[in-house]
Every structure is written in structure tokens, then in C-alpha cells.
ModelCIF file with pLDDT and N, C-alpha, C, O atoms, coordinates in Angstrom:
data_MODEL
#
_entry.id   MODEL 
#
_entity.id                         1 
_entity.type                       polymer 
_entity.pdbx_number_of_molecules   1 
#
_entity_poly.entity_id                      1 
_entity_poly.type                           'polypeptide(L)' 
_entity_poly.nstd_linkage                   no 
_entity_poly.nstd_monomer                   no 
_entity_poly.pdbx_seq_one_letter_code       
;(UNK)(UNK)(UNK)(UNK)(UNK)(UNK)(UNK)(UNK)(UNK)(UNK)(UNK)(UNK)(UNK)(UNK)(UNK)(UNK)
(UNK)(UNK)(UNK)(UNK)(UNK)(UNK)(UNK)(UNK)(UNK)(UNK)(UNK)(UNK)(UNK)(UNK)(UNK)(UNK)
(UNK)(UNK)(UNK)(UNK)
;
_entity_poly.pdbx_seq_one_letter_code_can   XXXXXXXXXXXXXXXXXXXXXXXXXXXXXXXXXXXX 
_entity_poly.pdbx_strand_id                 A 
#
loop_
_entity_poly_seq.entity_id 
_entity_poly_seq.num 
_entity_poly_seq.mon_id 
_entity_poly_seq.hetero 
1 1  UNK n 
1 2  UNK n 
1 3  UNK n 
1 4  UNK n 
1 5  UNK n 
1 6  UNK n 
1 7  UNK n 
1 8  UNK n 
1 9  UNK n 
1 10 UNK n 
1 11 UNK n 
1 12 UNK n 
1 13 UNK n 
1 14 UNK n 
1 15 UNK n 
1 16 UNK n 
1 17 UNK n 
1 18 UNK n 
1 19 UNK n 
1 20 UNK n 
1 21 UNK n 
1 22 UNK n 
1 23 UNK n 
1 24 UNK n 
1 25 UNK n 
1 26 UNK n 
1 27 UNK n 
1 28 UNK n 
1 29 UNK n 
1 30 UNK n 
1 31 UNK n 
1 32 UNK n 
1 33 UNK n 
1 34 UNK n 
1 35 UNK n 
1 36 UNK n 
#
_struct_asym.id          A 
_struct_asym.entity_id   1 
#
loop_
_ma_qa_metric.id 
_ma_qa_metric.mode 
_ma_qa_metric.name 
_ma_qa_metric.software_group_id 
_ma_qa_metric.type 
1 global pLDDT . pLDDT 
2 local  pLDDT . pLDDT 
#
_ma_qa_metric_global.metric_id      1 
_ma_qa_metric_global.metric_value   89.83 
_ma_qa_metric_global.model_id       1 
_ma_qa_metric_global.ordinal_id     1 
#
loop_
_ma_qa_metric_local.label_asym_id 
_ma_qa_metric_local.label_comp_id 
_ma_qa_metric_local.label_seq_id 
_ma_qa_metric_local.metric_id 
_ma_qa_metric_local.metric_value 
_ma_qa_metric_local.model_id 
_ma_qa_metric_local.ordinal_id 
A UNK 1  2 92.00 1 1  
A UNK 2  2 93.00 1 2  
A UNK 3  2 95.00 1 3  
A UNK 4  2 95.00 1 4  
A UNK 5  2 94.00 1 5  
A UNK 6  2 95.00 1 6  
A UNK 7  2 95.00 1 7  
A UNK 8  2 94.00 1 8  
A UNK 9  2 95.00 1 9  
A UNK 10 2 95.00 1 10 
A UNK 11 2 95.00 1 11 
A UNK 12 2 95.00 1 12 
A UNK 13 2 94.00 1 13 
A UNK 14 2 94.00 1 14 
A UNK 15 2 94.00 1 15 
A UNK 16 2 92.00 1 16 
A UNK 17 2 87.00 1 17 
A UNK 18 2 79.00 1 18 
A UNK 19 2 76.00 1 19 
A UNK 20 2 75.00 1 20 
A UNK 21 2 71.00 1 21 
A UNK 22 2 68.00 1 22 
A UNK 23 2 76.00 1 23 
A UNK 24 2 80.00 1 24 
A UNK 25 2 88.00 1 25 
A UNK 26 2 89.00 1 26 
A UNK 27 2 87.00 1 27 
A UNK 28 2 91.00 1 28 
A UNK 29 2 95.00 1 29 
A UNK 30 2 95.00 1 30 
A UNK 31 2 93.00 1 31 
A UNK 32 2 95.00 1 32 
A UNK 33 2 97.00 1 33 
A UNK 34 2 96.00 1 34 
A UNK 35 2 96.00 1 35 
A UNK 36 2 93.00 1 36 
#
loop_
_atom_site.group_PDB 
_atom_site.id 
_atom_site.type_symbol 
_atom_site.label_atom_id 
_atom_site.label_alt_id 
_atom_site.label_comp_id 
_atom_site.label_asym_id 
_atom_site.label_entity_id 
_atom_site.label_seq_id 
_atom_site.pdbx_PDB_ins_code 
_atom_site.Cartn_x 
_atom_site.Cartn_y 
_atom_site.Cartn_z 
_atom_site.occupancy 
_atom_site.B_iso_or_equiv 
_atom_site.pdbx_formal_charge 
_atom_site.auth_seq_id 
_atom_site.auth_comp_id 
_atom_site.auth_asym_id 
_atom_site.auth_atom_id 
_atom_site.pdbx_PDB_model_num 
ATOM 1   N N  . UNK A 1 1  ? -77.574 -34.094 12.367 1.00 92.00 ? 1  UNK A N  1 
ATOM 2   C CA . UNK A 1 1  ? -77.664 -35.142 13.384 1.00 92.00 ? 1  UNK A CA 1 
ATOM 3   C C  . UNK A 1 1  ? -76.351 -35.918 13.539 1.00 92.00 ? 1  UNK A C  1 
ATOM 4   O O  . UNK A 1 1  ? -76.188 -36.824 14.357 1.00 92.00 ? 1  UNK A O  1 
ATOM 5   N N  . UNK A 1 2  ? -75.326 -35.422 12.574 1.00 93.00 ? 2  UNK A N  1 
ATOM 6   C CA . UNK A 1 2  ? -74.202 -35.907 12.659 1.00 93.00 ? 2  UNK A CA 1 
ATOM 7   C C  . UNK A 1 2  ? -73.520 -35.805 14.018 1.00 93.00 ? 2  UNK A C  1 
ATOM 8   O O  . UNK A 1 2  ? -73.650 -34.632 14.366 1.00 93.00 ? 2  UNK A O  1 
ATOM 9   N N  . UNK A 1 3  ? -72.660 -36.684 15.218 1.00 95.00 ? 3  UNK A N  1 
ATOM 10  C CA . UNK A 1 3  ? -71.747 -36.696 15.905 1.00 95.00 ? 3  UNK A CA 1 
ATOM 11  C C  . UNK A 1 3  ? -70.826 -35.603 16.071 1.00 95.00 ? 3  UNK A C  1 
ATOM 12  O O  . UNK A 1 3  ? -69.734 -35.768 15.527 1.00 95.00 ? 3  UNK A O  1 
ATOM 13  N N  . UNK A 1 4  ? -70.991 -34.616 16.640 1.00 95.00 ? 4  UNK A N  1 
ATOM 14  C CA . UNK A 1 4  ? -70.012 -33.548 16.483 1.00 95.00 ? 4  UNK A CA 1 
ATOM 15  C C  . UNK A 1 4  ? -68.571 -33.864 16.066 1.00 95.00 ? 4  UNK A C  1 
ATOM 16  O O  . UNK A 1 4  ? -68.090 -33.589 14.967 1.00 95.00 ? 4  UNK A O  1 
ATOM 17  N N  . UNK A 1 5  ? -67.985 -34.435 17.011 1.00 94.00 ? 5  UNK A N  1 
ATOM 18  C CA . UNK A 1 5  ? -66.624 -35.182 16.856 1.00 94.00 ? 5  UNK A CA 1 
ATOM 19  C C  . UNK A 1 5  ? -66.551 -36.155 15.895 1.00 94.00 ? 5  UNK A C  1 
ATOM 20  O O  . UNK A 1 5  ? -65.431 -36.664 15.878 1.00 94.00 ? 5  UNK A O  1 
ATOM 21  N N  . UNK A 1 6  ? -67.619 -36.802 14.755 1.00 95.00 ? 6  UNK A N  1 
ATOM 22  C CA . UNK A 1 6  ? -67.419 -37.036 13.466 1.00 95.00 ? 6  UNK A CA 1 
ATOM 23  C C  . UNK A 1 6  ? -67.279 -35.687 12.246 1.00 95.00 ? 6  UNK A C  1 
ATOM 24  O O  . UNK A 1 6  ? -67.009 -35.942 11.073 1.00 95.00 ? 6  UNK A O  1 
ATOM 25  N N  . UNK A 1 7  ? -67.442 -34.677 12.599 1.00 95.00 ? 7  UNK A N  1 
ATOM 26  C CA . UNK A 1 7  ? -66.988 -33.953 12.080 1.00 95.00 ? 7  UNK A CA 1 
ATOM 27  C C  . UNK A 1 7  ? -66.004 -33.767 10.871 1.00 95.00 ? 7  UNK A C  1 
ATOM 28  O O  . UNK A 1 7  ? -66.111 -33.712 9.645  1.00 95.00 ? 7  UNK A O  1 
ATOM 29  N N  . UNK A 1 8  ? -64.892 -33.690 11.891 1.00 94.00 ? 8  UNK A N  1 
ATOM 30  C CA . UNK A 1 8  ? -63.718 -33.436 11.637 1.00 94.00 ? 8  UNK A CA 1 
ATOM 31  C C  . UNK A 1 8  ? -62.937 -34.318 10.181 1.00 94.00 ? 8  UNK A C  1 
ATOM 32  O O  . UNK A 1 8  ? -61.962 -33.943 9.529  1.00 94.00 ? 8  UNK A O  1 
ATOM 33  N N  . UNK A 1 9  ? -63.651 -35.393 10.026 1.00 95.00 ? 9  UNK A N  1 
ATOM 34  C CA . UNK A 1 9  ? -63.366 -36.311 9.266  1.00 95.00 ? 9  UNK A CA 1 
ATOM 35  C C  . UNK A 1 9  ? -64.320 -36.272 7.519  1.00 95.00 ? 9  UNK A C  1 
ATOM 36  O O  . UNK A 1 9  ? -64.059 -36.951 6.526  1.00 95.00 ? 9  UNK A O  1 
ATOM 37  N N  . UNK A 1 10 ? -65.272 -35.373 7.670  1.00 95.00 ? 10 UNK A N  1 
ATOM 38  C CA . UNK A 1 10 ? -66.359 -35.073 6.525  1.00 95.00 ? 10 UNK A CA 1 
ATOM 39  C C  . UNK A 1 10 ? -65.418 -34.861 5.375  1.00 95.00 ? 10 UNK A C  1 
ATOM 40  O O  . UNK A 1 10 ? -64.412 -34.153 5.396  1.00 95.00 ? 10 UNK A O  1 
ATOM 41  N N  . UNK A 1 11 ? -65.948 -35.678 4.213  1.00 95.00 ? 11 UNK A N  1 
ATOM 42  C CA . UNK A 1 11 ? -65.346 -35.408 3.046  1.00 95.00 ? 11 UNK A CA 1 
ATOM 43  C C  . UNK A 1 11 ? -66.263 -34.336 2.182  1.00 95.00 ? 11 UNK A C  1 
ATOM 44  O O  . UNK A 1 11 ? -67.259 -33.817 2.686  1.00 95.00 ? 11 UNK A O  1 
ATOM 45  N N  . UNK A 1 12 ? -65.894 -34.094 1.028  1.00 95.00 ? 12 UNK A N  1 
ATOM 46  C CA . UNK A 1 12 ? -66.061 -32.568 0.711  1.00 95.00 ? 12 UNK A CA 1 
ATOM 47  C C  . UNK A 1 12 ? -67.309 -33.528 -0.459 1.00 95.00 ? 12 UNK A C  1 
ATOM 48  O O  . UNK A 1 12 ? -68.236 -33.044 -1.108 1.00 95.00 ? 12 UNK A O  1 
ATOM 49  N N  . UNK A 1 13 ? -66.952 -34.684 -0.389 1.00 94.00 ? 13 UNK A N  1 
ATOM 50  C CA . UNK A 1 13 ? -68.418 -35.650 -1.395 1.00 94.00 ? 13 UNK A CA 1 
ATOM 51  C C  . UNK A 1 13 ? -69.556 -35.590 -0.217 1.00 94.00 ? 13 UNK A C  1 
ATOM 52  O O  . UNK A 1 13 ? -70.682 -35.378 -0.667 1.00 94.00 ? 13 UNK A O  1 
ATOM 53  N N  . UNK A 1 14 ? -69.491 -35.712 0.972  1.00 94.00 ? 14 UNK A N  1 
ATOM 54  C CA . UNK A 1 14 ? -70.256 -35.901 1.823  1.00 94.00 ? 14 UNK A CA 1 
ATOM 55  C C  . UNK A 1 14 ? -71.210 -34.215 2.069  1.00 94.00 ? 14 UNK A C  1 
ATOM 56  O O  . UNK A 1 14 ? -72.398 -34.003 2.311  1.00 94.00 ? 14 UNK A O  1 
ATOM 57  N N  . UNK A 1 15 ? -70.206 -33.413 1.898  1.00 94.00 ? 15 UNK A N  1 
ATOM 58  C CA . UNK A 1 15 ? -70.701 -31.953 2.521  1.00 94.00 ? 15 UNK A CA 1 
ATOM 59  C C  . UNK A 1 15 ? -71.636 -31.492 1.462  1.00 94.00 ? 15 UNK A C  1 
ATOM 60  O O  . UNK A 1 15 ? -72.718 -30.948 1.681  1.00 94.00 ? 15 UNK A O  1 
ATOM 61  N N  . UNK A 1 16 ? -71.070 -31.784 0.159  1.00 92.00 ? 16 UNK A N  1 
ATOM 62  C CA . UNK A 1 16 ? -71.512 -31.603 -0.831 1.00 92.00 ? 16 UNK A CA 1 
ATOM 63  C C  . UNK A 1 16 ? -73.108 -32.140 -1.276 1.00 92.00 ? 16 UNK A C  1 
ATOM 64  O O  . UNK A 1 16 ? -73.562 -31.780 -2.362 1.00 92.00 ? 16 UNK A O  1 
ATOM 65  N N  . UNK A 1 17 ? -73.860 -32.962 -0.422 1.00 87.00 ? 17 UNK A N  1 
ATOM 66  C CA . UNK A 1 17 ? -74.568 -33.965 -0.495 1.00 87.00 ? 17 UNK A CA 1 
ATOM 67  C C  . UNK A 1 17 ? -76.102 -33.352 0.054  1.00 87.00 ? 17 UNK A C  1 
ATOM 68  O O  . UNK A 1 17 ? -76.835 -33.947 0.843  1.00 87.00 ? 17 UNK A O  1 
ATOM 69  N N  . UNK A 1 18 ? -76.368 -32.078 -0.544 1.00 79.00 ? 18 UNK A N  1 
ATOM 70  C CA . UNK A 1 18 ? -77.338 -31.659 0.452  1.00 79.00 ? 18 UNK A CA 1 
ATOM 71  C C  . UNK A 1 18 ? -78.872 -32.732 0.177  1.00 79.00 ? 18 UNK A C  1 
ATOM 72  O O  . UNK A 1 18 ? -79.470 -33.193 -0.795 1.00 79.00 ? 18 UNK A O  1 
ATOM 73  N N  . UNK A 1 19 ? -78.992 -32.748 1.485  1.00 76.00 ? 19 UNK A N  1 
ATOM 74  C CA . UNK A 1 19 ? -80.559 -33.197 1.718  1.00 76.00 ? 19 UNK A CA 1 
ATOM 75  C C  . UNK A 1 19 ? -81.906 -33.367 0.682  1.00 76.00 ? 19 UNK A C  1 
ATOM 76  O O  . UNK A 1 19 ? -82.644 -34.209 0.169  1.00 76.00 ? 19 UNK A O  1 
ATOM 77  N N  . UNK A 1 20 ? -81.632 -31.850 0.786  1.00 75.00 ? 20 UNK A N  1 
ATOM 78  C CA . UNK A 1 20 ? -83.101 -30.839 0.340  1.00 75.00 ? 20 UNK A CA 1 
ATOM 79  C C  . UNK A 1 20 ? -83.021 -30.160 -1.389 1.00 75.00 ? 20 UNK A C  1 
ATOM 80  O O  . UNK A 1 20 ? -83.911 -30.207 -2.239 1.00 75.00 ? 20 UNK A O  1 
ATOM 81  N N  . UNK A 1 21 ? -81.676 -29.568 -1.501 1.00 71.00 ? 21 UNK A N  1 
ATOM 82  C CA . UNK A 1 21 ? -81.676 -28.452 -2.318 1.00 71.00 ? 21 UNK A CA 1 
ATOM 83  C C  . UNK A 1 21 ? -80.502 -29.517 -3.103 1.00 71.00 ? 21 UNK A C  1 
ATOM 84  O O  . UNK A 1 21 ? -79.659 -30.305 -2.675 1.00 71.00 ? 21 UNK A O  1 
ATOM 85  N N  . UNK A 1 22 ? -80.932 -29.087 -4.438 1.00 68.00 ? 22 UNK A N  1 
ATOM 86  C CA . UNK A 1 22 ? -79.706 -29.553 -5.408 1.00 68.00 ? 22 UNK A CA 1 
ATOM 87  C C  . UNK A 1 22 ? -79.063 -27.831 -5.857 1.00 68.00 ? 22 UNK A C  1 
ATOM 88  O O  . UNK A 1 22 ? -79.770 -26.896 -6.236 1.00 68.00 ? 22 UNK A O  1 
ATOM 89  N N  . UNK A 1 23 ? -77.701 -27.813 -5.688 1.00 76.00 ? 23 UNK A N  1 
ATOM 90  C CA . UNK A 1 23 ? -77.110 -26.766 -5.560 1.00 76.00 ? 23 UNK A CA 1 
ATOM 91  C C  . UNK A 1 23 ? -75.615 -26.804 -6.071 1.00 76.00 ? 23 UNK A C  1 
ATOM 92  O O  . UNK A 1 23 ? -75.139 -27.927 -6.237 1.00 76.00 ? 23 UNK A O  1 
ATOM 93  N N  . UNK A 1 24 ? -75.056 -26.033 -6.260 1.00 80.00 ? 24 UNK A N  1 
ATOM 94  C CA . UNK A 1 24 ? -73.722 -25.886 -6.486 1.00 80.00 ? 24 UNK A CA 1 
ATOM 95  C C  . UNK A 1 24 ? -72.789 -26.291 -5.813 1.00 80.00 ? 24 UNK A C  1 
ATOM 96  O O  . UNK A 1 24 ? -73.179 -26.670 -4.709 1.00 80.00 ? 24 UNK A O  1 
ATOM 97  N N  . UNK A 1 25 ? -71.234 -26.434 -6.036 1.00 88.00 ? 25 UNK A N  1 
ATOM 98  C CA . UNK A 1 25 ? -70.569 -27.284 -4.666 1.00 88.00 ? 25 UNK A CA 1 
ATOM 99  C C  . UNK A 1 25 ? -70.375 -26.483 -3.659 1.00 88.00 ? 25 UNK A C  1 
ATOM 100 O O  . UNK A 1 25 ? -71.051 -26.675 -2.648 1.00 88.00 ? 25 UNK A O  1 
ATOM 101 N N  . UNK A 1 26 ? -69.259 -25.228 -3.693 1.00 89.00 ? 26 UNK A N  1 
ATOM 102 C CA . UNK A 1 26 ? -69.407 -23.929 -2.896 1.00 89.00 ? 26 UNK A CA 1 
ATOM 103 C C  . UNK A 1 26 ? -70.712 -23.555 -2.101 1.00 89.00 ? 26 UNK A C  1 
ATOM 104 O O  . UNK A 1 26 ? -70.619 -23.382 -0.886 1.00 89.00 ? 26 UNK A O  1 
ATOM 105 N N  . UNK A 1 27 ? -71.851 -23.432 -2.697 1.00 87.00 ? 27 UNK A N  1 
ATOM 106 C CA . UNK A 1 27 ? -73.145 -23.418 -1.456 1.00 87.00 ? 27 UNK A CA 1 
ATOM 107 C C  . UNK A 1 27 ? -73.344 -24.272 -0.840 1.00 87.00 ? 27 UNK A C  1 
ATOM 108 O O  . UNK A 1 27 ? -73.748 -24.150 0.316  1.00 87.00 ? 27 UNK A O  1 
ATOM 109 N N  . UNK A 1 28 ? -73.108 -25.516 -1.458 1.00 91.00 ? 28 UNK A N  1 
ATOM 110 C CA . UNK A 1 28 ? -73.542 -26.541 -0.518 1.00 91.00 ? 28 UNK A CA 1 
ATOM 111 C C  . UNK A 1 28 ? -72.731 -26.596 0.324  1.00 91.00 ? 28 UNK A C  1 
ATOM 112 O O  . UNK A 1 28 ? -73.325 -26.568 1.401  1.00 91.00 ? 28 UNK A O  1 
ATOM 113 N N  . UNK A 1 29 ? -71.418 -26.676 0.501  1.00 95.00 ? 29 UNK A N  1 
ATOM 114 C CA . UNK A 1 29 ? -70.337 -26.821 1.770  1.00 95.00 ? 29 UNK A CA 1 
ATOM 115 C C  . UNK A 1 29 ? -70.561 -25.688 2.914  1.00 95.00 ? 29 UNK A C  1 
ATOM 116 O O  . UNK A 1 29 ? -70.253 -25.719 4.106  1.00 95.00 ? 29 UNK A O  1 
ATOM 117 N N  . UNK A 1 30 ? -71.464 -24.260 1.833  1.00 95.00 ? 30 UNK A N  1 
ATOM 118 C CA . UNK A 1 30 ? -71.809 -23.237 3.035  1.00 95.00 ? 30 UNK A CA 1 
ATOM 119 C C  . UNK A 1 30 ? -72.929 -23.694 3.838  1.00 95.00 ? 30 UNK A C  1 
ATOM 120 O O  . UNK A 1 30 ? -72.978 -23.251 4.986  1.00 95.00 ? 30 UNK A O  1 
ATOM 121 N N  . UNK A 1 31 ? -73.914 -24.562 3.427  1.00 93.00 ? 31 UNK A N  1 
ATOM 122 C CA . UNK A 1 31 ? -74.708 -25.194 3.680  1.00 93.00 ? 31 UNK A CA 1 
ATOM 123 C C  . UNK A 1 31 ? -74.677 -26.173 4.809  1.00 93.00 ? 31 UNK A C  1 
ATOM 124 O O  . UNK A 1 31 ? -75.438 -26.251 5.774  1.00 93.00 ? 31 UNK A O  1 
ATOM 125 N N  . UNK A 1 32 ? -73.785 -26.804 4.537  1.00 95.00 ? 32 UNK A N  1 
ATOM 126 C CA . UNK A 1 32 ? -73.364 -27.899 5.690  1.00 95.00 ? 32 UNK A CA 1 
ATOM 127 C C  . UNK A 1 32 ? -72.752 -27.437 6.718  1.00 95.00 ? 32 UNK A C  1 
ATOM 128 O O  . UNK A 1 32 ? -72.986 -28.001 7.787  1.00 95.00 ? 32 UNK A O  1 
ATOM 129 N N  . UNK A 1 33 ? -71.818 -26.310 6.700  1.00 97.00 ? 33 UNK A N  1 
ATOM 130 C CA . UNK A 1 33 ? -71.078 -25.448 7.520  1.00 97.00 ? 33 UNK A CA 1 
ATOM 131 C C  . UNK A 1 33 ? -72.355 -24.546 8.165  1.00 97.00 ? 33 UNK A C  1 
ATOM 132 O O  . UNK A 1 33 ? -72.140 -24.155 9.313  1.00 97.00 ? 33 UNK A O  1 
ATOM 133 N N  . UNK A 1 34 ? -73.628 -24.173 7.592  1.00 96.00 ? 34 UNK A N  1 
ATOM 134 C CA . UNK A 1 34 ? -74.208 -23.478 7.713  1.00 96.00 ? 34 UNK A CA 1 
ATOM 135 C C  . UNK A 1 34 ? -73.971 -21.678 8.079  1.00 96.00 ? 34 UNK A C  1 
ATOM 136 O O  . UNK A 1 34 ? -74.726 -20.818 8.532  1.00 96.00 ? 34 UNK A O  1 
ATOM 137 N N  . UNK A 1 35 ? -72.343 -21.669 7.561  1.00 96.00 ? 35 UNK A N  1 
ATOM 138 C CA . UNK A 1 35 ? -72.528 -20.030 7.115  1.00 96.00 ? 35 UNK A CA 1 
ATOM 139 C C  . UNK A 1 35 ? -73.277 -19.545 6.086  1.00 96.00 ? 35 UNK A C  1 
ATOM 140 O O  . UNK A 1 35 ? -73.215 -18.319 5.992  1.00 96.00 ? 35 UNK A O  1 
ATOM 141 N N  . UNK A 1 36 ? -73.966 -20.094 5.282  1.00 93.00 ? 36 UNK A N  1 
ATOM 142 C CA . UNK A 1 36 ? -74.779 -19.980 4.434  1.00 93.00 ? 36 UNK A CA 1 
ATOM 143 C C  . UNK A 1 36 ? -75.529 -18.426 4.999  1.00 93.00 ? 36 UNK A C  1 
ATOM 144 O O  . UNK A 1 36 ? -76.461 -17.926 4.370  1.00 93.00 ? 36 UNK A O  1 
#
């Protein structure tokens, strides 16, 4: 639901921050990126 154009500015504590799943840092950033 994030601002697209806030984007660009995501820190890697933020990406890292999943929701749902407690996970590793690497998945989670695939996660947020959703190449997962």
C-alpha cells in the first residue's frame, strides 16, 4: 500500500520487515520486491 514513488527511498530495515512471515533477510527483500 506503499506510494509507488516512496519507493525509491525504502531502507533495507524497512524491506526487511515482513508483515506475515518471520524470515531471513535475503527472502524477505525478495518478498518486498516480490520476485520471491
Amino acid at each position: 500500500y506503499t506510494d509507488i514513488d516512496e519507493l525509491a527511498r525504502v531502507t533495507p530495515a524497512q524491506a526487511v520487515a515482513h508483515p506475515n512471515w518471520s524470515m531471513g533477510a535475503k527472502i524477505s527483500v525478495d518478498s518486498a520486491t516480490m520476485i520471491n
